[in-house]
PDB file of N, CA and C in Angstrom:
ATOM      1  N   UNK A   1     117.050  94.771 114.420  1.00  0.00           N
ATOM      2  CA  UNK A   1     116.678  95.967 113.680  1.00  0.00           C
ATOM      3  C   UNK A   1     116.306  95.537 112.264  1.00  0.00           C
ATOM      4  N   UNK A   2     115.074  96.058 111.619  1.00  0.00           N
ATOM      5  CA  UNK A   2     114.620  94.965 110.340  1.00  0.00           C
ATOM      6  C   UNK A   2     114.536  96.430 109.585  1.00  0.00           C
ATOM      7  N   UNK A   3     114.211  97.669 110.397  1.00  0.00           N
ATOM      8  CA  UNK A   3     113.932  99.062 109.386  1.00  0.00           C
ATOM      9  C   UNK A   3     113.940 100.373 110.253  1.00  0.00           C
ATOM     10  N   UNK A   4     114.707 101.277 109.061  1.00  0.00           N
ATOM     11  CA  UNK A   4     114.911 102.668 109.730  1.00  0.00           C
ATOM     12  C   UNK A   4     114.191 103.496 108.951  1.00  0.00           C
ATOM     13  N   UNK A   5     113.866 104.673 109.108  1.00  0.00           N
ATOM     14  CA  UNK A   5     113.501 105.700 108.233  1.00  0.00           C
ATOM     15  C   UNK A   5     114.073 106.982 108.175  1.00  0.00           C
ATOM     16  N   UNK A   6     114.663 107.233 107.525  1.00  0.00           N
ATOM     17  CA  UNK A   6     115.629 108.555 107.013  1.00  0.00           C
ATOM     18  C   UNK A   6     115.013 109.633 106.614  1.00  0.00           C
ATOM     19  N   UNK A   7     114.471 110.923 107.122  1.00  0.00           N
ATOM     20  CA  UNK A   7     113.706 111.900 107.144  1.00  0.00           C
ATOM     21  C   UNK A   7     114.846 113.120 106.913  1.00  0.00           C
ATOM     22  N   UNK A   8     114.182 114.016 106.323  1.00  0.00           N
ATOM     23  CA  UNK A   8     115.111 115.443 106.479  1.00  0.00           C
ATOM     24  C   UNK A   8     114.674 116.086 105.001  1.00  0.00           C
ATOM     25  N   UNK A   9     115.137 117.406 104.910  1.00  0.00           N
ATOM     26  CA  UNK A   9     114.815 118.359 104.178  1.00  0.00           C
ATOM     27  C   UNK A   9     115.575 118.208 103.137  1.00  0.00           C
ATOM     28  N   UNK A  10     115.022 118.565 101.572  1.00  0.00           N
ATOM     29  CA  UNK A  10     115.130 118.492 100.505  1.00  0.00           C
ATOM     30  C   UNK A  10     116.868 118.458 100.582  1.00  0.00           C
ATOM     31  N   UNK A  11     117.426 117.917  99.751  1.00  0.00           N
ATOM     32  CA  UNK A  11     119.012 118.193  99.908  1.00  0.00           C
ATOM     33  C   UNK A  11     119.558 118.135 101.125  1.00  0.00           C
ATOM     34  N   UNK A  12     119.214 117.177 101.794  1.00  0.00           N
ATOM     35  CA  UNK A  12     120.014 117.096 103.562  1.00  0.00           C
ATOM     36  C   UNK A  12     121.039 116.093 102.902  1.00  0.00           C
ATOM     37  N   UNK A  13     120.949 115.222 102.302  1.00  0.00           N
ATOM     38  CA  UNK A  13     121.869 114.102 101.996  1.00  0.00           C
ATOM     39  C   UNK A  13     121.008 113.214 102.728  1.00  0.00           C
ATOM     40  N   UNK A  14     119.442 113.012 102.491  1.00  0.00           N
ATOM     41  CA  UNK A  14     119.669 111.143 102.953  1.00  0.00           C
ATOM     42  C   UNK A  14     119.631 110.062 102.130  1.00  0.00           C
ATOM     43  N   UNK A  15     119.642 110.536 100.791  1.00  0.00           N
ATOM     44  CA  UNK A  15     120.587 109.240  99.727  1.00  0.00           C
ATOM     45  C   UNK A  15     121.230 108.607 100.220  1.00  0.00           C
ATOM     46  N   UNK A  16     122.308 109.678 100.057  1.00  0.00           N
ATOM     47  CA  UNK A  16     123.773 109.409 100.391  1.00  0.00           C
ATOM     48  C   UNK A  16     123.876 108.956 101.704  1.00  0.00           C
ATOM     49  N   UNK A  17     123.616 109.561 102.537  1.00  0.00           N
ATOM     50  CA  UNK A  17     123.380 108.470 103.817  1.00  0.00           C
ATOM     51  C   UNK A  17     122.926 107.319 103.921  1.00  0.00           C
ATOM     52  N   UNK A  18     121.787 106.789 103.623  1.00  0.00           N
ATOM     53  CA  UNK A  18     121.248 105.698 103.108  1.00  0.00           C
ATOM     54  C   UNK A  18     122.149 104.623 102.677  1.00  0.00           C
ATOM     55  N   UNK A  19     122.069 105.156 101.410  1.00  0.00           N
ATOM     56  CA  UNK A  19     123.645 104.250 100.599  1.00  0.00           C
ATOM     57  C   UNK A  19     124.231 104.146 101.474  1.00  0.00           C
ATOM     58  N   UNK A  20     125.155 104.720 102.280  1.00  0.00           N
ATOM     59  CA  UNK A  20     126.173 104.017 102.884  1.00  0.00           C
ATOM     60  C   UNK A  20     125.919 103.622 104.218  1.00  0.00           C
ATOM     61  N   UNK A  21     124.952 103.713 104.742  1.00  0.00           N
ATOM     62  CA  UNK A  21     124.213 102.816 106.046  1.00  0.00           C
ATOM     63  C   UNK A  21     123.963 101.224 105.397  1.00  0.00           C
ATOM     64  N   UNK A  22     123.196 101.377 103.953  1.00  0.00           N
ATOM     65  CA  UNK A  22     122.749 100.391 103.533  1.00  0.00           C
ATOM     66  C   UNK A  22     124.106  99.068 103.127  1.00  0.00           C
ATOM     67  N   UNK A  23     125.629  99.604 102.497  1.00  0.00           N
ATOM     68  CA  UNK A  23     126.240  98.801 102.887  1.00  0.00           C
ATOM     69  C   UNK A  23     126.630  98.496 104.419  1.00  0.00           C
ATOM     70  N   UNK A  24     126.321  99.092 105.225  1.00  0.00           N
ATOM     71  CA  UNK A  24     127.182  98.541 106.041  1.00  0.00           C
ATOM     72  C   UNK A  24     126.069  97.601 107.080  1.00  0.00           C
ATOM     73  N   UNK A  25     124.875  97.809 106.699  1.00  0.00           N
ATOM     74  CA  UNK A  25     123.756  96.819 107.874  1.00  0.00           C
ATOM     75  C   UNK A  25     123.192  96.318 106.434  1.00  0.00           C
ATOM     76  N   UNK A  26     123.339  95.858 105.406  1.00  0.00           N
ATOM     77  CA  UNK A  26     122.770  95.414 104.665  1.00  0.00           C
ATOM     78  C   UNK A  26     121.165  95.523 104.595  1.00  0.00           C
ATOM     79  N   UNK A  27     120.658  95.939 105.035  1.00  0.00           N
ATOM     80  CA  UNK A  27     118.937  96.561 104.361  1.00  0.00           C
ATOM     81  C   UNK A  27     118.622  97.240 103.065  1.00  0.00           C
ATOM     82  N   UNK A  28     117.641  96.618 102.699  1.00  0.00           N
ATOM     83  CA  UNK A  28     117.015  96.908 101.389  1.00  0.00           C
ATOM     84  C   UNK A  28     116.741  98.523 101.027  1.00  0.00           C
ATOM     85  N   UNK A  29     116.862  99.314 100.461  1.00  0.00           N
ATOM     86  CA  UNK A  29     116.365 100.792 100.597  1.00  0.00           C
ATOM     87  C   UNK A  29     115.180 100.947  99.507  1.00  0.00           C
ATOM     88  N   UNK A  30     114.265 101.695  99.776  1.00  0.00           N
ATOM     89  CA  UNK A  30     112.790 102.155  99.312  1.00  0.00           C
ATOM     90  C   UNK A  30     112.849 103.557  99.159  1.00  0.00           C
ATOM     91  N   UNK A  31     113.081 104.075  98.051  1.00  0.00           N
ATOM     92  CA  UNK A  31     112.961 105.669  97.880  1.00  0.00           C
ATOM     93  C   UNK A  31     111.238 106.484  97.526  1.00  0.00           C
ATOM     94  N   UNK A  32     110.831 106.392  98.803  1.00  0.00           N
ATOM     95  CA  UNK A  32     109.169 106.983  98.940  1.00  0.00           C
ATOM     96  C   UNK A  32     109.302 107.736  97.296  1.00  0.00           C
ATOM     97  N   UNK A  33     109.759 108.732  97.220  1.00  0.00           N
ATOM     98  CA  UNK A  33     110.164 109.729  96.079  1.00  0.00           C
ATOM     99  C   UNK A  33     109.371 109.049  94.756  1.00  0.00           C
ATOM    100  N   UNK A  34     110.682 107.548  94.340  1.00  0.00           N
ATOM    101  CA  UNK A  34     110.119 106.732  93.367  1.00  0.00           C
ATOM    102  C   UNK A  34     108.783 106.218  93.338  1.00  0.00           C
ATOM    103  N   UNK A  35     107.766 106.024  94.366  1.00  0.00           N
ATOM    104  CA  UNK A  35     106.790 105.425  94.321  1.00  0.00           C
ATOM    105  C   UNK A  35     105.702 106.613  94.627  1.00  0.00           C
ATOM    106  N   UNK A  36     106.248 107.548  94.587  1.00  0.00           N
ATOM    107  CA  UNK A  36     105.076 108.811  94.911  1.00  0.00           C
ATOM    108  C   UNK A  36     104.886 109.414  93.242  1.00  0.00           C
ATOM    109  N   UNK A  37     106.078 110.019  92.954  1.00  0.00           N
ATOM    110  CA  UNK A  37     106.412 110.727  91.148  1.00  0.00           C
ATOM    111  C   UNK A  37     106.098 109.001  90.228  1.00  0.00           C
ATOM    112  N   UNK A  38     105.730 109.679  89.322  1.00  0.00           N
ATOM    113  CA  UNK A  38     105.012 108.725  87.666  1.00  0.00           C
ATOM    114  C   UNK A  38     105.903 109.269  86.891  1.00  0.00           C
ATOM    115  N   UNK A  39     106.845 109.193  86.275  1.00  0.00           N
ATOM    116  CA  UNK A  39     107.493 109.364  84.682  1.00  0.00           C
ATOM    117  C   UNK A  39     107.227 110.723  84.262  1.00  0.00           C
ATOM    118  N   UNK A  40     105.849 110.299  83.808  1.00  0.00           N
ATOM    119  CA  UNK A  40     105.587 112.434  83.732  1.00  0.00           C
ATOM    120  C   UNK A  40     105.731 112.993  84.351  1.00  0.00           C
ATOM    121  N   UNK A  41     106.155 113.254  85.792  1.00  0.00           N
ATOM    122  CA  UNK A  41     105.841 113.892  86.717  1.00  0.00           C
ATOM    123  C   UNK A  41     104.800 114.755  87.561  1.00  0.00           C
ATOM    124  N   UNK A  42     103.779 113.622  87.456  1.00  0.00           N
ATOM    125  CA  UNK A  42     102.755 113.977  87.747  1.00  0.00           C
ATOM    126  C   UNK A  42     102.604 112.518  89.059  1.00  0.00           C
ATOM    127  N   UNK A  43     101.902 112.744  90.218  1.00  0.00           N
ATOM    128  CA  UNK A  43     101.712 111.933  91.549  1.00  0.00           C
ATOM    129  C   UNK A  43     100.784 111.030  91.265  1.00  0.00           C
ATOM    130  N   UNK A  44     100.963 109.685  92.056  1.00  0.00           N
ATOM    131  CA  UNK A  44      99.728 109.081  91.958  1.00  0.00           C
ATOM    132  C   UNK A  44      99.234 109.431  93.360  1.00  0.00           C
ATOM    133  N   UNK A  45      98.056 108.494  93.370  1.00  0.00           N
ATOM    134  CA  UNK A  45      96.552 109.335  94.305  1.00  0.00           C
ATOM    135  C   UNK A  45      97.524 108.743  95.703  1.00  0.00           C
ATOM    136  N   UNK A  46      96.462 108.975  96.871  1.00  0.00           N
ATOM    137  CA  UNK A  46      96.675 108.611  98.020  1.00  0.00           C
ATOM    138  C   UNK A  46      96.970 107.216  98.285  1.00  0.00           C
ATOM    139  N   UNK A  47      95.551 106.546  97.532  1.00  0.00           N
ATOM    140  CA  UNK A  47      95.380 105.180  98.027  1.00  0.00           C
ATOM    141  C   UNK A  47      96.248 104.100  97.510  1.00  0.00           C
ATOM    142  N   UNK A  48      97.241 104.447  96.244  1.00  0.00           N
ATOM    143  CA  UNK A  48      98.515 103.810  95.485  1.00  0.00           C
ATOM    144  C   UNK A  48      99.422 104.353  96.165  1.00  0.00           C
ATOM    145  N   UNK A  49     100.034 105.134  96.275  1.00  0.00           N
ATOM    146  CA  UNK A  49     101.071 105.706  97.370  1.00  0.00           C
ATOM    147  C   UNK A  49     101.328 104.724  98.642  1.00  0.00           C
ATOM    148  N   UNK A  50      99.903 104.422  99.365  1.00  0.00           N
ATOM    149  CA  UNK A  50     100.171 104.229 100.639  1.00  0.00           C
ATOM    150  C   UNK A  50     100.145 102.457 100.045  1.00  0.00           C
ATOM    151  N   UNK A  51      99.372 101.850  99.271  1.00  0.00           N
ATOM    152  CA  UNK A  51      99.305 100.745  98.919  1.00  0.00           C
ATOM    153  C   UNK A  51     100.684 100.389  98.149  1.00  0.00           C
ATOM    154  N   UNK A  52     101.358 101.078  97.493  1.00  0.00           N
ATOM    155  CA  UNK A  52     102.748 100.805  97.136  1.00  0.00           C
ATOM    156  C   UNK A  52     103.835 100.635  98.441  1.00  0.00           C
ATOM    157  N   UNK A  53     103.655 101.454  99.303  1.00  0.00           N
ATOM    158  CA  UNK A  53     104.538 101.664 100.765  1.00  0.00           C
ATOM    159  C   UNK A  53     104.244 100.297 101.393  1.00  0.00           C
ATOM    160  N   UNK A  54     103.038  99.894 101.557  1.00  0.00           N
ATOM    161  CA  UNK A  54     102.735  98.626 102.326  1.00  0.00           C
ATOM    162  C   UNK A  54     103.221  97.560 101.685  1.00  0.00           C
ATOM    163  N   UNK A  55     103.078  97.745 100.256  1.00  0.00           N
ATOM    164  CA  UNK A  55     103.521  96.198  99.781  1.00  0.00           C
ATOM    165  C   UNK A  55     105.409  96.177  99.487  1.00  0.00           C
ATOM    166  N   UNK A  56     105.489  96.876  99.447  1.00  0.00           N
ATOM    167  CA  UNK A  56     107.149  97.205  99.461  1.00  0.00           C
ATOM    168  C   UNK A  56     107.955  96.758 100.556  1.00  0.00           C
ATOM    169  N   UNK A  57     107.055  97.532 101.671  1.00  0.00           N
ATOM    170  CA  UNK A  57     107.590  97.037 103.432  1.00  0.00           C
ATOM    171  C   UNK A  57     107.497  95.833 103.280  1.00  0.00           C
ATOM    172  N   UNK A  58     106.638  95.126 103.290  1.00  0.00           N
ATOM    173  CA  UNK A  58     105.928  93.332 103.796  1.00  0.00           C
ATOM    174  C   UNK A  58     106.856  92.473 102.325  1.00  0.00           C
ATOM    175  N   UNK A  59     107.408  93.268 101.347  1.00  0.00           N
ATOM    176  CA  UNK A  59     108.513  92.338 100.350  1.00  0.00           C
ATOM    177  C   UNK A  59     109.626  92.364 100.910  1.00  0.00           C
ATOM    178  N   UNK A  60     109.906  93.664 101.093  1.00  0.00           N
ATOM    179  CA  UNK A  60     111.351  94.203 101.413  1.00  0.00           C
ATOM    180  C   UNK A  60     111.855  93.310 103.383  1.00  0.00           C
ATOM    181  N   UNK A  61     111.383  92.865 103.781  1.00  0.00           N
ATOM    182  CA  UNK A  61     111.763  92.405 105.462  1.00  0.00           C
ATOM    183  C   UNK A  61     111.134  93.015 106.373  1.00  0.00           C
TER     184      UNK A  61
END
């Protein structure tokens, strides 16, 4: 198992799930969230989004 993906509705808890999956199988975690929102809170485009996701996966295992 090299990757899972944790889906669910605003406030389900999959942080917190995460986190503590992540100690216990040791995998890296990627919060889509962080790489979608910019500081201002304003989105970047499509083609950085999905180009941030790819290069993250292929660093991360």
């Amino acid at each position: 198992m090299k990757k899972i993906l944790v889906i669910g509705s605003p406030g389900a808890g999959k942080s917190t799930f995460s986190r503590r999956l992540q100690k216990k199988i040791n995998l890296p975690i990627i919060y889509l969230d962080q790489l979608f929102w910019r500081s201002d809170k304003t989105t970047v485009s499509k083609e950085e989004f999905l180009s941030q996701v790819k290069l993250k996966m292929q660093a991360d295992g």
